[in-house]
PDB file of N, CA and C in Angstrom:
ATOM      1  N   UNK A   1      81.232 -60.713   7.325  1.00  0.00           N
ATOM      2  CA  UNK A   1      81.085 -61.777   6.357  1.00  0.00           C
ATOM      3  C   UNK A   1      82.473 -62.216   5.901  1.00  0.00           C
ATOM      4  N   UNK A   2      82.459 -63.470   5.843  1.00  0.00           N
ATOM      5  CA  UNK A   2      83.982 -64.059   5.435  1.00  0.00           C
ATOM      6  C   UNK A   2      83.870 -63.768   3.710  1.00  0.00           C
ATOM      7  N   UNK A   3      85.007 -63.847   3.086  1.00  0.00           N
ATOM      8  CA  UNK A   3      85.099 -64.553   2.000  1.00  0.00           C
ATOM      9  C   UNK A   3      84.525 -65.810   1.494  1.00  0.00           C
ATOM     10  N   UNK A   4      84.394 -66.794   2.077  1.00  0.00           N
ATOM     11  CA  UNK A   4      84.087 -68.055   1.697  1.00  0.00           C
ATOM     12  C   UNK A   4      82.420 -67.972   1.695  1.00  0.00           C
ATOM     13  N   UNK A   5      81.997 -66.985   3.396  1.00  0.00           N
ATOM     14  CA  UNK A   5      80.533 -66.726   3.185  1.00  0.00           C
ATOM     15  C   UNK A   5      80.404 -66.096   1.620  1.00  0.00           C
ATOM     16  N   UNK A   6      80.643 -65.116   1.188  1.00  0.00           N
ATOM     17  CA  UNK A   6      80.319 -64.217   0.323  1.00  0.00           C
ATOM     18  C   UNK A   6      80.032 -64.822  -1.004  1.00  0.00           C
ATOM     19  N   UNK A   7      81.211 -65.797  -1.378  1.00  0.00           N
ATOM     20  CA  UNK A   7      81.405 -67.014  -2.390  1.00  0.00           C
ATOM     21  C   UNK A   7      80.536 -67.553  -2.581  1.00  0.00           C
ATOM     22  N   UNK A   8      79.476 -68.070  -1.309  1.00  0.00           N
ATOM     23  CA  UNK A   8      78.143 -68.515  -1.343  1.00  0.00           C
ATOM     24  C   UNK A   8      77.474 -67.815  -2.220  1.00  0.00           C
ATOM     25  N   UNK A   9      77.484 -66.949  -1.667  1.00  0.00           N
ATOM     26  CA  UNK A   9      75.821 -65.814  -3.107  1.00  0.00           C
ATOM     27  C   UNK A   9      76.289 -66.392  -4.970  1.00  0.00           C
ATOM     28  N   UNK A  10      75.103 -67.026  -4.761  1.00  0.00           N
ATOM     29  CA  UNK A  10      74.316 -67.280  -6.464  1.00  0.00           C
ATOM     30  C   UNK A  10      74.106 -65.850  -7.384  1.00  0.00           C
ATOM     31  N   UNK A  11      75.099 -64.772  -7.654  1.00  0.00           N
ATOM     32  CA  UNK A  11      74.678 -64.068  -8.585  1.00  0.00           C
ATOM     33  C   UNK A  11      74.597 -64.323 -10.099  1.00  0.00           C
ATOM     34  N   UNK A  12      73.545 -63.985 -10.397  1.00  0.00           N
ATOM     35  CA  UNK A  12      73.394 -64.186 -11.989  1.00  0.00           C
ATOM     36  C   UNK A  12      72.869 -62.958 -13.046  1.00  0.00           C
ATOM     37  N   UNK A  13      72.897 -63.125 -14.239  1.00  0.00           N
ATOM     38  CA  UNK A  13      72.458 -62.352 -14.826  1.00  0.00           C
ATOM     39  C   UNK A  13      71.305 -63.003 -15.103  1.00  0.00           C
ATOM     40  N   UNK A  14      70.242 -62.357 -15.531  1.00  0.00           N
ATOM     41  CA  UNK A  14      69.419 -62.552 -15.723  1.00  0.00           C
ATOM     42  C   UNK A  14      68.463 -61.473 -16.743  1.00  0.00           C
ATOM     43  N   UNK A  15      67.516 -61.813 -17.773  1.00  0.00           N
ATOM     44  CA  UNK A  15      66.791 -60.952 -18.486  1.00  0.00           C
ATOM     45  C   UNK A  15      65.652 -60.944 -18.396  1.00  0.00           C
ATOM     46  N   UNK A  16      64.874 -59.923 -18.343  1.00  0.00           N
ATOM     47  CA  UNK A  16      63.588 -59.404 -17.779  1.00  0.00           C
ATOM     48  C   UNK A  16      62.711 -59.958 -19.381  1.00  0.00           C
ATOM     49  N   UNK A  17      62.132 -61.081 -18.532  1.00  0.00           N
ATOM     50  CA  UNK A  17      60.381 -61.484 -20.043  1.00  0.00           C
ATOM     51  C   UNK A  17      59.321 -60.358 -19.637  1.00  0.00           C
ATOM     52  N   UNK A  18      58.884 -60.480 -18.423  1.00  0.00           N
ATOM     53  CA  UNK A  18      57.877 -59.644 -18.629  1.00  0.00           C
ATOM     54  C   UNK A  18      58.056 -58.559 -17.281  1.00  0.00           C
ATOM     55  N   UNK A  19      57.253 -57.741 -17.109  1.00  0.00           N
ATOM     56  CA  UNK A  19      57.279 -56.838 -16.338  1.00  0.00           C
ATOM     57  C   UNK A  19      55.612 -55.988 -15.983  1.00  0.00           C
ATOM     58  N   UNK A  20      55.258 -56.188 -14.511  1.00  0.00           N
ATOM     59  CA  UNK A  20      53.835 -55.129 -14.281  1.00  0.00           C
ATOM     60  C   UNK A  20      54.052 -54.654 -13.109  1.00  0.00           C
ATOM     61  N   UNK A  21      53.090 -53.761 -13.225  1.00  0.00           N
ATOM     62  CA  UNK A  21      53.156 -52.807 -11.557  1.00  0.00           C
ATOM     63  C   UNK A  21      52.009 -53.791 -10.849  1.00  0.00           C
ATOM     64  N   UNK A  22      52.629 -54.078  -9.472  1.00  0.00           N
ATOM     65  CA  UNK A  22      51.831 -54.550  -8.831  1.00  0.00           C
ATOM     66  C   UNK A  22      50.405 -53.848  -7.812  1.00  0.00           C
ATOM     67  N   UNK A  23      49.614 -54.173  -8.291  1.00  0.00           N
ATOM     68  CA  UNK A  23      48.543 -53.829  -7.966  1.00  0.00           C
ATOM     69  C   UNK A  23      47.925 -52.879  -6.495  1.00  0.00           C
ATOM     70  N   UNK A  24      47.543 -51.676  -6.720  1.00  0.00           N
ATOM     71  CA  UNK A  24      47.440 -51.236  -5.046  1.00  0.00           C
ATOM     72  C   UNK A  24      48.750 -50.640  -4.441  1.00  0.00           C
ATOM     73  N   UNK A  25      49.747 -50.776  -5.198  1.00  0.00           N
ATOM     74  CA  UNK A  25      51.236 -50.375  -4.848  1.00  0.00           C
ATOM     75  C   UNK A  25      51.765 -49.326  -5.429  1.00  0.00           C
ATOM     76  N   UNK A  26      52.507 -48.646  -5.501  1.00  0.00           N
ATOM     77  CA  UNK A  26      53.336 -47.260  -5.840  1.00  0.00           C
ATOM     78  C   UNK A  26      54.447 -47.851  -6.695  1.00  0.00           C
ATOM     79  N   UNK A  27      55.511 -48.495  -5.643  1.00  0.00           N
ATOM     80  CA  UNK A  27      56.756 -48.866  -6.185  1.00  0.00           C
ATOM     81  C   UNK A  27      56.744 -50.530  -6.234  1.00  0.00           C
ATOM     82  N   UNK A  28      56.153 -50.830  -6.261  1.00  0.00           N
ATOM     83  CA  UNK A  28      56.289 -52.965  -6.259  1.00  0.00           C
ATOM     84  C   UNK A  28      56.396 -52.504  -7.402  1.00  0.00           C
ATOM     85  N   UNK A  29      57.341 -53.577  -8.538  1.00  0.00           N
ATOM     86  CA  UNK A  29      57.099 -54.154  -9.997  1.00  0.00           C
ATOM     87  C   UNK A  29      57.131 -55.921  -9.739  1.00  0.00           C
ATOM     88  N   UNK A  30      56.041 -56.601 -10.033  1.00  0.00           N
ATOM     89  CA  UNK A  30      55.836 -57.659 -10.382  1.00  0.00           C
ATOM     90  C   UNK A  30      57.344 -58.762 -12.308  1.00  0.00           C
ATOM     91  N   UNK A  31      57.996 -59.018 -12.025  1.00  0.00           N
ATOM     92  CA  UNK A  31      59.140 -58.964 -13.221  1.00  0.00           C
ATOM     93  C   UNK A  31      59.097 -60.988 -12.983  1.00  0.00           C
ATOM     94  N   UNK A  32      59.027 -61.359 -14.201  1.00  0.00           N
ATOM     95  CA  UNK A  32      59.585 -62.635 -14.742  1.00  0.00           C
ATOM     96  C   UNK A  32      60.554 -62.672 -15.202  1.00  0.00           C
ATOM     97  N   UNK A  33      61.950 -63.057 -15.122  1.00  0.00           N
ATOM     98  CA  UNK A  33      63.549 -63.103 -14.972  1.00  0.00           C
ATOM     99  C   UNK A  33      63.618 -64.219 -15.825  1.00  0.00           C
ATOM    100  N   UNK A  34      64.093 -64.428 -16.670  1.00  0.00           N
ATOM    101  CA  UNK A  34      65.087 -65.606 -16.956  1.00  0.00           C
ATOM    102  C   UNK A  34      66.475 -66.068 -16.610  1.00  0.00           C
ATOM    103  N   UNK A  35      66.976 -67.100 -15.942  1.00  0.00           N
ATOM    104  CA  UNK A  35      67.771 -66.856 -15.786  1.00  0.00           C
ATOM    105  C   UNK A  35      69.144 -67.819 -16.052  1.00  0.00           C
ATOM    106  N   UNK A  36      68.246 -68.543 -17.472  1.00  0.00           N
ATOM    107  CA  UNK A  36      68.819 -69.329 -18.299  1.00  0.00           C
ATOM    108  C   UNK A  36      68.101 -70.828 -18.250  1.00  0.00           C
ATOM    109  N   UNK A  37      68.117 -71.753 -17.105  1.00  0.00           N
ATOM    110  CA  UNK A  37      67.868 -72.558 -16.922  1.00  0.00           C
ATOM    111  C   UNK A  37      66.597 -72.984 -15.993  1.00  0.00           C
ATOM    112  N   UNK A  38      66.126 -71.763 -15.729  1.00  0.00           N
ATOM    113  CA  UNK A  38      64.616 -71.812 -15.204  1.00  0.00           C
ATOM    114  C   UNK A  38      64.330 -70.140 -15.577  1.00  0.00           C
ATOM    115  N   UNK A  39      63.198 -69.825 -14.891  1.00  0.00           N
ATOM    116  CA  UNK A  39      62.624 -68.263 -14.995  1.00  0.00           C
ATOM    117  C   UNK A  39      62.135 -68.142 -13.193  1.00  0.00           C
ATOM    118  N   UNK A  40      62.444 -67.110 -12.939  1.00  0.00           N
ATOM    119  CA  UNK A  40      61.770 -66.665 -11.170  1.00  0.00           C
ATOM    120  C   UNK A  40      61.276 -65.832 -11.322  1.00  0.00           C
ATOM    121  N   UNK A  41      60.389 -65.247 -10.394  1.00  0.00           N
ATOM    122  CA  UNK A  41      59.349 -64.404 -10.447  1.00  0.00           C
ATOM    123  C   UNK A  41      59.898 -63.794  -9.512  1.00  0.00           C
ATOM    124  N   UNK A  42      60.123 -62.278  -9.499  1.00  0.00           N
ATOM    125  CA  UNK A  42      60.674 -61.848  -8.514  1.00  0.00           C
ATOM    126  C   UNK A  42      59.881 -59.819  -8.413  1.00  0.00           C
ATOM    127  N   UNK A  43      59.531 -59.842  -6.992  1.00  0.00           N
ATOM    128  CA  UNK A  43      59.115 -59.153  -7.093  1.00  0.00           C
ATOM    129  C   UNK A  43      59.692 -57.444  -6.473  1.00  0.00           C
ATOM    130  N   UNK A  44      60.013 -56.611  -6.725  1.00  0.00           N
ATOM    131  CA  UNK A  44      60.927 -55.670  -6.141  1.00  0.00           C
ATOM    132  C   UNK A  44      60.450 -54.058  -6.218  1.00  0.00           C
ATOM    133  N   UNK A  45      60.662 -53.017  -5.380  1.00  0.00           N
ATOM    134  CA  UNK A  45      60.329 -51.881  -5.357  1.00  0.00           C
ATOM    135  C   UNK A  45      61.241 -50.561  -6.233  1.00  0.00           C
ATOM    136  N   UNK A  46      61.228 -51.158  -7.413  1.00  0.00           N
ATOM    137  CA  UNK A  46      61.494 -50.285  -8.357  1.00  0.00           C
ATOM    138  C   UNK A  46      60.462 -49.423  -9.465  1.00  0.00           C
ATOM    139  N   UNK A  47      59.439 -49.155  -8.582  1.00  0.00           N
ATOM    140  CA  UNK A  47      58.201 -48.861  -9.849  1.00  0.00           C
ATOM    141  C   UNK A  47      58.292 -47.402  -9.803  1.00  0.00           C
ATOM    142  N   UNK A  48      59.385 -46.275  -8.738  1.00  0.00           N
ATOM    143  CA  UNK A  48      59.186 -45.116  -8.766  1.00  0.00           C
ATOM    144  C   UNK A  48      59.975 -44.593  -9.479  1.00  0.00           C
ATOM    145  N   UNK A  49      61.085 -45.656 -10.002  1.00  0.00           N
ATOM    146  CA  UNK A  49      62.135 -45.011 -11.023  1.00  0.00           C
ATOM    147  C   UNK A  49      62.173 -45.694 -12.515  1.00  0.00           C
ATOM    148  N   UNK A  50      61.394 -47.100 -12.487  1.00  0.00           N
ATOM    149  CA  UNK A  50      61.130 -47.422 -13.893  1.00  0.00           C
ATOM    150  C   UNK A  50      59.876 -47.733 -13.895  1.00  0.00           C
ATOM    151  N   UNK A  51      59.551 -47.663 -15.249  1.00  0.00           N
ATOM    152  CA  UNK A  51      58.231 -48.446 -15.727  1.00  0.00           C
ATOM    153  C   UNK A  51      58.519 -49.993 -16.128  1.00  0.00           C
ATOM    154  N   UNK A  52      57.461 -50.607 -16.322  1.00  0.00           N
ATOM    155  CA  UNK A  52      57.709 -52.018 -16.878  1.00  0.00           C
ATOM    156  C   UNK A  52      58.052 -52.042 -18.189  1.00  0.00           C
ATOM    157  N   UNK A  53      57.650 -50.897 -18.892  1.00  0.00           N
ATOM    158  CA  UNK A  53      58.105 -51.463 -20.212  1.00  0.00           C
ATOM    159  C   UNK A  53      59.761 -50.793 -20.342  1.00  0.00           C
ATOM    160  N   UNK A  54      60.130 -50.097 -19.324  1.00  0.00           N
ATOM    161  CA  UNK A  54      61.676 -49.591 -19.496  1.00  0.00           C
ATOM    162  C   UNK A  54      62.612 -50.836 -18.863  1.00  0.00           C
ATOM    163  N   UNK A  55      62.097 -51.692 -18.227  1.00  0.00           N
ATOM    164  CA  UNK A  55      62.551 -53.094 -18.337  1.00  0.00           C
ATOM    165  C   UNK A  55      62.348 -54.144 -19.172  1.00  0.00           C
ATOM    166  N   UNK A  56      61.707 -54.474 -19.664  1.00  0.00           N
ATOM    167  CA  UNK A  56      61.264 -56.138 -20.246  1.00  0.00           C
ATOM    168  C   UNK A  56      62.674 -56.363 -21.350  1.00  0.00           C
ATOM    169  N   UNK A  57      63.501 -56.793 -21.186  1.00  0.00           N
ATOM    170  CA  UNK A  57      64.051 -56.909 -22.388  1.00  0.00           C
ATOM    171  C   UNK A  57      65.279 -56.811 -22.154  1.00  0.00           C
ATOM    172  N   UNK A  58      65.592 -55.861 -20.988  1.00  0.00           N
ATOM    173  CA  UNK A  58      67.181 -55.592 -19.702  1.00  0.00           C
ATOM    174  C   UNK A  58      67.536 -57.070 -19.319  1.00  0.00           C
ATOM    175  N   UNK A  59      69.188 -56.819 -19.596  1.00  0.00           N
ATOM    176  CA  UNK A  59      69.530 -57.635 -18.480  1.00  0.00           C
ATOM    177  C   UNK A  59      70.208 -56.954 -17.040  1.00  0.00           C
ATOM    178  N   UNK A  60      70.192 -57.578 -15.964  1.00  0.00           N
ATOM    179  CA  UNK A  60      70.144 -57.268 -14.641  1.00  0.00           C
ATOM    180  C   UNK A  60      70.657 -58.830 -14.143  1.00  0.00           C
ATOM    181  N   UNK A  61      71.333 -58.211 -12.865  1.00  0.00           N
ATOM    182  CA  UNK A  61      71.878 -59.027 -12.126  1.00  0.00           C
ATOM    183  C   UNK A  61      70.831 -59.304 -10.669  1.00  0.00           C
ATOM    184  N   UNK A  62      70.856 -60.602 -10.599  1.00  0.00           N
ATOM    185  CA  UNK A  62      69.726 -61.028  -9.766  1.00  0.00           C
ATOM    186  C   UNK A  62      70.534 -62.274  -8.394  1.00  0.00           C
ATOM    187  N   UNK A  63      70.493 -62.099  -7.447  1.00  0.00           N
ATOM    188  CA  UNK A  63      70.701 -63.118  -6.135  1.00  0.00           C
ATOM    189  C   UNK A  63      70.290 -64.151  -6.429  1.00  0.00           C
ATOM    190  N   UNK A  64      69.695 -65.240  -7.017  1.00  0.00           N
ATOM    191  CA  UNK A  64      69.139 -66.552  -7.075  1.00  0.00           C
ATOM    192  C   UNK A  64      69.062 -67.273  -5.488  1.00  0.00           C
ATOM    193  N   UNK A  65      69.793 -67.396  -4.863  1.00  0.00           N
ATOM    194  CA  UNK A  65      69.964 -68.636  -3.474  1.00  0.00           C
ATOM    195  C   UNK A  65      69.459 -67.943  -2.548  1.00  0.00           C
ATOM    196  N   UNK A  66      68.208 -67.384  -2.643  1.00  0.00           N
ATOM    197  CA  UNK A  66      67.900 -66.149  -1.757  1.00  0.00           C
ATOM    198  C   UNK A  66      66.654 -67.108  -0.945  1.00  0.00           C
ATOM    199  N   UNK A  67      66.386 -66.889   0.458  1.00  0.00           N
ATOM    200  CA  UNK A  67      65.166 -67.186   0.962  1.00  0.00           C
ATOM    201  C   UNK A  67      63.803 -66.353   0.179  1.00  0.00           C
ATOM    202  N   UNK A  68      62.959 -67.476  -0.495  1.00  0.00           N
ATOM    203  CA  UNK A  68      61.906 -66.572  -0.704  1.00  0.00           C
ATOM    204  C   UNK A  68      61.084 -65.859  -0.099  1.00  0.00           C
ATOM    205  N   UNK A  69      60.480 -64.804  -0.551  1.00  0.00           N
ATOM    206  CA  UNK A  69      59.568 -63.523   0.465  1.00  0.00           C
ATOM    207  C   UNK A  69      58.535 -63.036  -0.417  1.00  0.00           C
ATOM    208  N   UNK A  70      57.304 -62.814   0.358  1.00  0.00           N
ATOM    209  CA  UNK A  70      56.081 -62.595   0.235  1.00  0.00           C
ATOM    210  C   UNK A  70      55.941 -61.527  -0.188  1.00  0.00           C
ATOM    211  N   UNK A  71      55.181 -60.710  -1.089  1.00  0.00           N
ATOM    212  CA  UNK A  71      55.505 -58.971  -1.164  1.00  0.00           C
ATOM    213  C   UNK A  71      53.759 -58.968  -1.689  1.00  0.00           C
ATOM    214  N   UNK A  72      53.138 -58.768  -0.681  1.00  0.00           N
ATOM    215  CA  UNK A  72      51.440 -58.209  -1.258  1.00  0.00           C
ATOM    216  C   UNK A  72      50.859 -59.852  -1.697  1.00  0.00           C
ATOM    217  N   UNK A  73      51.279 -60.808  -1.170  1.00  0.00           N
ATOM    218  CA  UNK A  73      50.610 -61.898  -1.577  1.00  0.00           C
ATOM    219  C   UNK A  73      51.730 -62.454  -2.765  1.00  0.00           C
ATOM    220  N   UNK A  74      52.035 -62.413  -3.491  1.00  0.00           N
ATOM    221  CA  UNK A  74      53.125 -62.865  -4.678  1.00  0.00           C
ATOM    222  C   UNK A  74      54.802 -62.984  -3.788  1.00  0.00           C
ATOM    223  N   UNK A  75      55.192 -64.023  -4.519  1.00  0.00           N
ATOM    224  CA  UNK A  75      56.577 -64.825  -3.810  1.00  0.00           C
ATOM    225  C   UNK A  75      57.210 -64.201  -4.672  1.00  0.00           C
ATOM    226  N   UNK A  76      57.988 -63.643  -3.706  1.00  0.00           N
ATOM    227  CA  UNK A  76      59.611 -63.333  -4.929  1.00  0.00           C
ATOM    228  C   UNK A  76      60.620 -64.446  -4.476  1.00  0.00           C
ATOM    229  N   UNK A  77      61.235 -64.639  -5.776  1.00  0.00           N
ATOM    230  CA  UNK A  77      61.674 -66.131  -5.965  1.00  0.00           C
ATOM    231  C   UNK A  77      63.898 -65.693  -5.811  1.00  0.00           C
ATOM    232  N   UNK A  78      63.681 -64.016  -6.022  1.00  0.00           N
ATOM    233  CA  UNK A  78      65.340 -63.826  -6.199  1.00  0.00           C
ATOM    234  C   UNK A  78      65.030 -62.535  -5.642  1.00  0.00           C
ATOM    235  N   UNK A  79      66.409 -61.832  -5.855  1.00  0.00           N
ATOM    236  CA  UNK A  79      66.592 -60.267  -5.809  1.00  0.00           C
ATOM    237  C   UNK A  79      67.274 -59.617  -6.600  1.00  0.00           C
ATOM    238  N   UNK A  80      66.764 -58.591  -7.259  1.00  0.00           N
ATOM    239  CA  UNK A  80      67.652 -57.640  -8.096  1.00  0.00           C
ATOM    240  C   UNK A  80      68.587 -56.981  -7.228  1.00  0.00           C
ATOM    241  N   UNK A  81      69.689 -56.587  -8.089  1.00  0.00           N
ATOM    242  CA  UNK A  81      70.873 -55.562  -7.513  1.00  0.00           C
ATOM    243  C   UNK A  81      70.171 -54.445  -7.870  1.00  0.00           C
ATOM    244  N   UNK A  82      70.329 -53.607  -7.136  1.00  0.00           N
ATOM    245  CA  UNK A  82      70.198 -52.101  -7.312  1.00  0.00           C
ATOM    246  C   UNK A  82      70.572 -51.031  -6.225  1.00  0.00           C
ATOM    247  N   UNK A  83      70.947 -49.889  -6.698  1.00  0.00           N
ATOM    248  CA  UNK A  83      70.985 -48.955  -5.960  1.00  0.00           C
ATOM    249  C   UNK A  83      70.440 -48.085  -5.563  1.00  0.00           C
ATOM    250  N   UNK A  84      69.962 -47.438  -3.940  1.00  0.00           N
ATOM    251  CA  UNK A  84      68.923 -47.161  -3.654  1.00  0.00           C
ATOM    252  C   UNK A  84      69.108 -46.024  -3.038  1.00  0.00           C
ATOM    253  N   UNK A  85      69.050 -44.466  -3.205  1.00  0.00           N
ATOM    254  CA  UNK A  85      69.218 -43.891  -2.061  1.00  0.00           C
ATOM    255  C   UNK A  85      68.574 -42.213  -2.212  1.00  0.00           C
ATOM    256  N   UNK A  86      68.303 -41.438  -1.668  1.00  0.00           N
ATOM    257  CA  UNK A  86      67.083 -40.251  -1.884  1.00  0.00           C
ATOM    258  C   UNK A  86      66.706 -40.027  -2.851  1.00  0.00           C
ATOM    259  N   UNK A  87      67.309 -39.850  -3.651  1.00  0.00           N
ATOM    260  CA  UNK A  87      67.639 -39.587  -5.573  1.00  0.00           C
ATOM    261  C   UNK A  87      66.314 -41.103  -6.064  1.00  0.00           C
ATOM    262  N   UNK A  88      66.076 -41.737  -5.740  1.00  0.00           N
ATOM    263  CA  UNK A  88      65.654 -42.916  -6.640  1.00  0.00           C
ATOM    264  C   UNK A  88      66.762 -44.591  -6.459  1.00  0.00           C
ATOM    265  N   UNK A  89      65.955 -44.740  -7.071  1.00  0.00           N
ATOM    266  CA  UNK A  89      66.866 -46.211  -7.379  1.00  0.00           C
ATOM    267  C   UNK A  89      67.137 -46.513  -8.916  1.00  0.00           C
ATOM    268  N   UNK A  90      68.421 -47.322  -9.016  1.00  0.00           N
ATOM    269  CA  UNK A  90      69.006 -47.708  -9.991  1.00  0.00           C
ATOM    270  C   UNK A  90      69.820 -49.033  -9.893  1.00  0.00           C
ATOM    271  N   UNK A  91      69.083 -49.949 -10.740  1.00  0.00           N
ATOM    272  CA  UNK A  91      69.064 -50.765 -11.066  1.00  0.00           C
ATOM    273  C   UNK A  91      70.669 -51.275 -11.797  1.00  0.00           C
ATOM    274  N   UNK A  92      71.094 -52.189 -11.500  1.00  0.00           N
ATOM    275  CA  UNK A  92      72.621 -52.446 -11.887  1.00  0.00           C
ATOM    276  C   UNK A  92      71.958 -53.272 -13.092  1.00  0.00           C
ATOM    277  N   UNK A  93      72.287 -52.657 -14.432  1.00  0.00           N
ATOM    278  CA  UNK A  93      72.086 -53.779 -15.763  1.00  0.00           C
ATOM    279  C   UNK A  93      73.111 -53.757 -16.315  1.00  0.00           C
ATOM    280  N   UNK A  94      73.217 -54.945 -17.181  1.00  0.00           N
ATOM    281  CA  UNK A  94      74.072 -55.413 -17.717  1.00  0.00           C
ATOM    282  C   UNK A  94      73.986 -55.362 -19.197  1.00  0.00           C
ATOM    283  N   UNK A  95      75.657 -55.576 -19.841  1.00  0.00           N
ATOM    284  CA  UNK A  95      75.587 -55.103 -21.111  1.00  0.00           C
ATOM    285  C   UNK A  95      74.773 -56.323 -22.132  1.00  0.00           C
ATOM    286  N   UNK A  96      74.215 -56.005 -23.119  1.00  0.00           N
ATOM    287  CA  UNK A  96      73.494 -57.421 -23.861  1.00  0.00           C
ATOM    288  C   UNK A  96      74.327 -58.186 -24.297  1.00  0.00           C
ATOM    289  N   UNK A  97      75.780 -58.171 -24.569  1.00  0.00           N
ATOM    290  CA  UNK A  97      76.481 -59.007 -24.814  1.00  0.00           C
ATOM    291  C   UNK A  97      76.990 -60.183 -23.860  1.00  0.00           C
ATOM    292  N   UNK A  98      76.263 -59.806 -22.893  1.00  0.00           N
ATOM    293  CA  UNK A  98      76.405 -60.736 -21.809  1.00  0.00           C
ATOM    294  C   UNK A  98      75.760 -61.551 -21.401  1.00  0.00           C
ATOM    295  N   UNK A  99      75.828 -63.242 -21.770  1.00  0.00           N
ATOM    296  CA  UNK A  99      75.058 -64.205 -22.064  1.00  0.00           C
ATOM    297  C   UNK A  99      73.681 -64.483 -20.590  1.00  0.00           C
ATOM    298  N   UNK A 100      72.743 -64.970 -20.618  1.00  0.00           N
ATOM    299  CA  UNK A 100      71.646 -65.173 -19.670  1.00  0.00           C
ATOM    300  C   UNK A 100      72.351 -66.095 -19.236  1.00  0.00           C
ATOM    301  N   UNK A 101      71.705 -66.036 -17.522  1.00  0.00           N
ATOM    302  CA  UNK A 101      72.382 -67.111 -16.829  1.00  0.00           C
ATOM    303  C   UNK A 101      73.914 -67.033 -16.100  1.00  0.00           C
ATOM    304  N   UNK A 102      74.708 -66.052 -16.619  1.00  0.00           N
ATOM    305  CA  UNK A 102      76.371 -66.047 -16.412  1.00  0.00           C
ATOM    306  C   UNK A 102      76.332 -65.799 -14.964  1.00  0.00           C
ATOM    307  N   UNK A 103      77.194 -66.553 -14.440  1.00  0.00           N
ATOM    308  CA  UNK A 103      77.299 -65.851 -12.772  1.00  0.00           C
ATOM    309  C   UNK A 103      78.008 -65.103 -12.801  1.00  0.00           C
ATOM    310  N   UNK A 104      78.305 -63.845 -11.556  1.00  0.00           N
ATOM    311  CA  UNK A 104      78.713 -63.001 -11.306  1.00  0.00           C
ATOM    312  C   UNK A 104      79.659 -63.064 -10.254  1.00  0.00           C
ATOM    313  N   UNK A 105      80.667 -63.102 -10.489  1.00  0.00           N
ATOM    314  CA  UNK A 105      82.215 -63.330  -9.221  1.00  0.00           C
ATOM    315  C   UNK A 105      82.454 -61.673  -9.217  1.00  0.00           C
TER     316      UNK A 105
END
């Protein structure tokens, strides 16, 4: 990946309105994002290391310019950052002083 590719990616912060486990699933969480100037629905496999209510209210950094993808019937509209590896996953959040919407260089 070049530099100039990389420059491309839309990161944003973004804050979690709502949050559910998606249905029939283990780890899907179903999450409504704000992300200042619209809200995305984005759907991601973090349900084995948080609950929904240990989100709603986080801010988190989210991909915006992402091709959307199907997950169990529901469109995820972005992608969360997180880190993923035997241990669980962890979620990259951000401090609250850090306005909705801010991009991420």
């Amino acid at each position: 990946m070049t530099f100039d590719e990389f420059r491309a990616l839309d990161f944003r912060v973004g804050q979690v309105e709502s949050a559910e486990k998606v249905l029939n699933t283990e780890r899907l969480v179903k999450m409504i994002i704000n992300i200042g100037e619209e809200k995305r629905q984005v759907i991601a496999g973090i349900g084995s290391s948080y609950t929904p209510e240990q989100l709603v209210g986080r801010k988190l950094v989210i991909l915006v310019n992402l091709e959307h993808k199907k997950f169990k019937g529901l469109e995820s509209e972005a992608m969360i950052l997180a880190a993923d590896w035997e241990g669980g996953v962890a979620v990259i959040f951000v401090g609250d002083d850090v306005p909705v919407g801010t991009r991420v260089v």
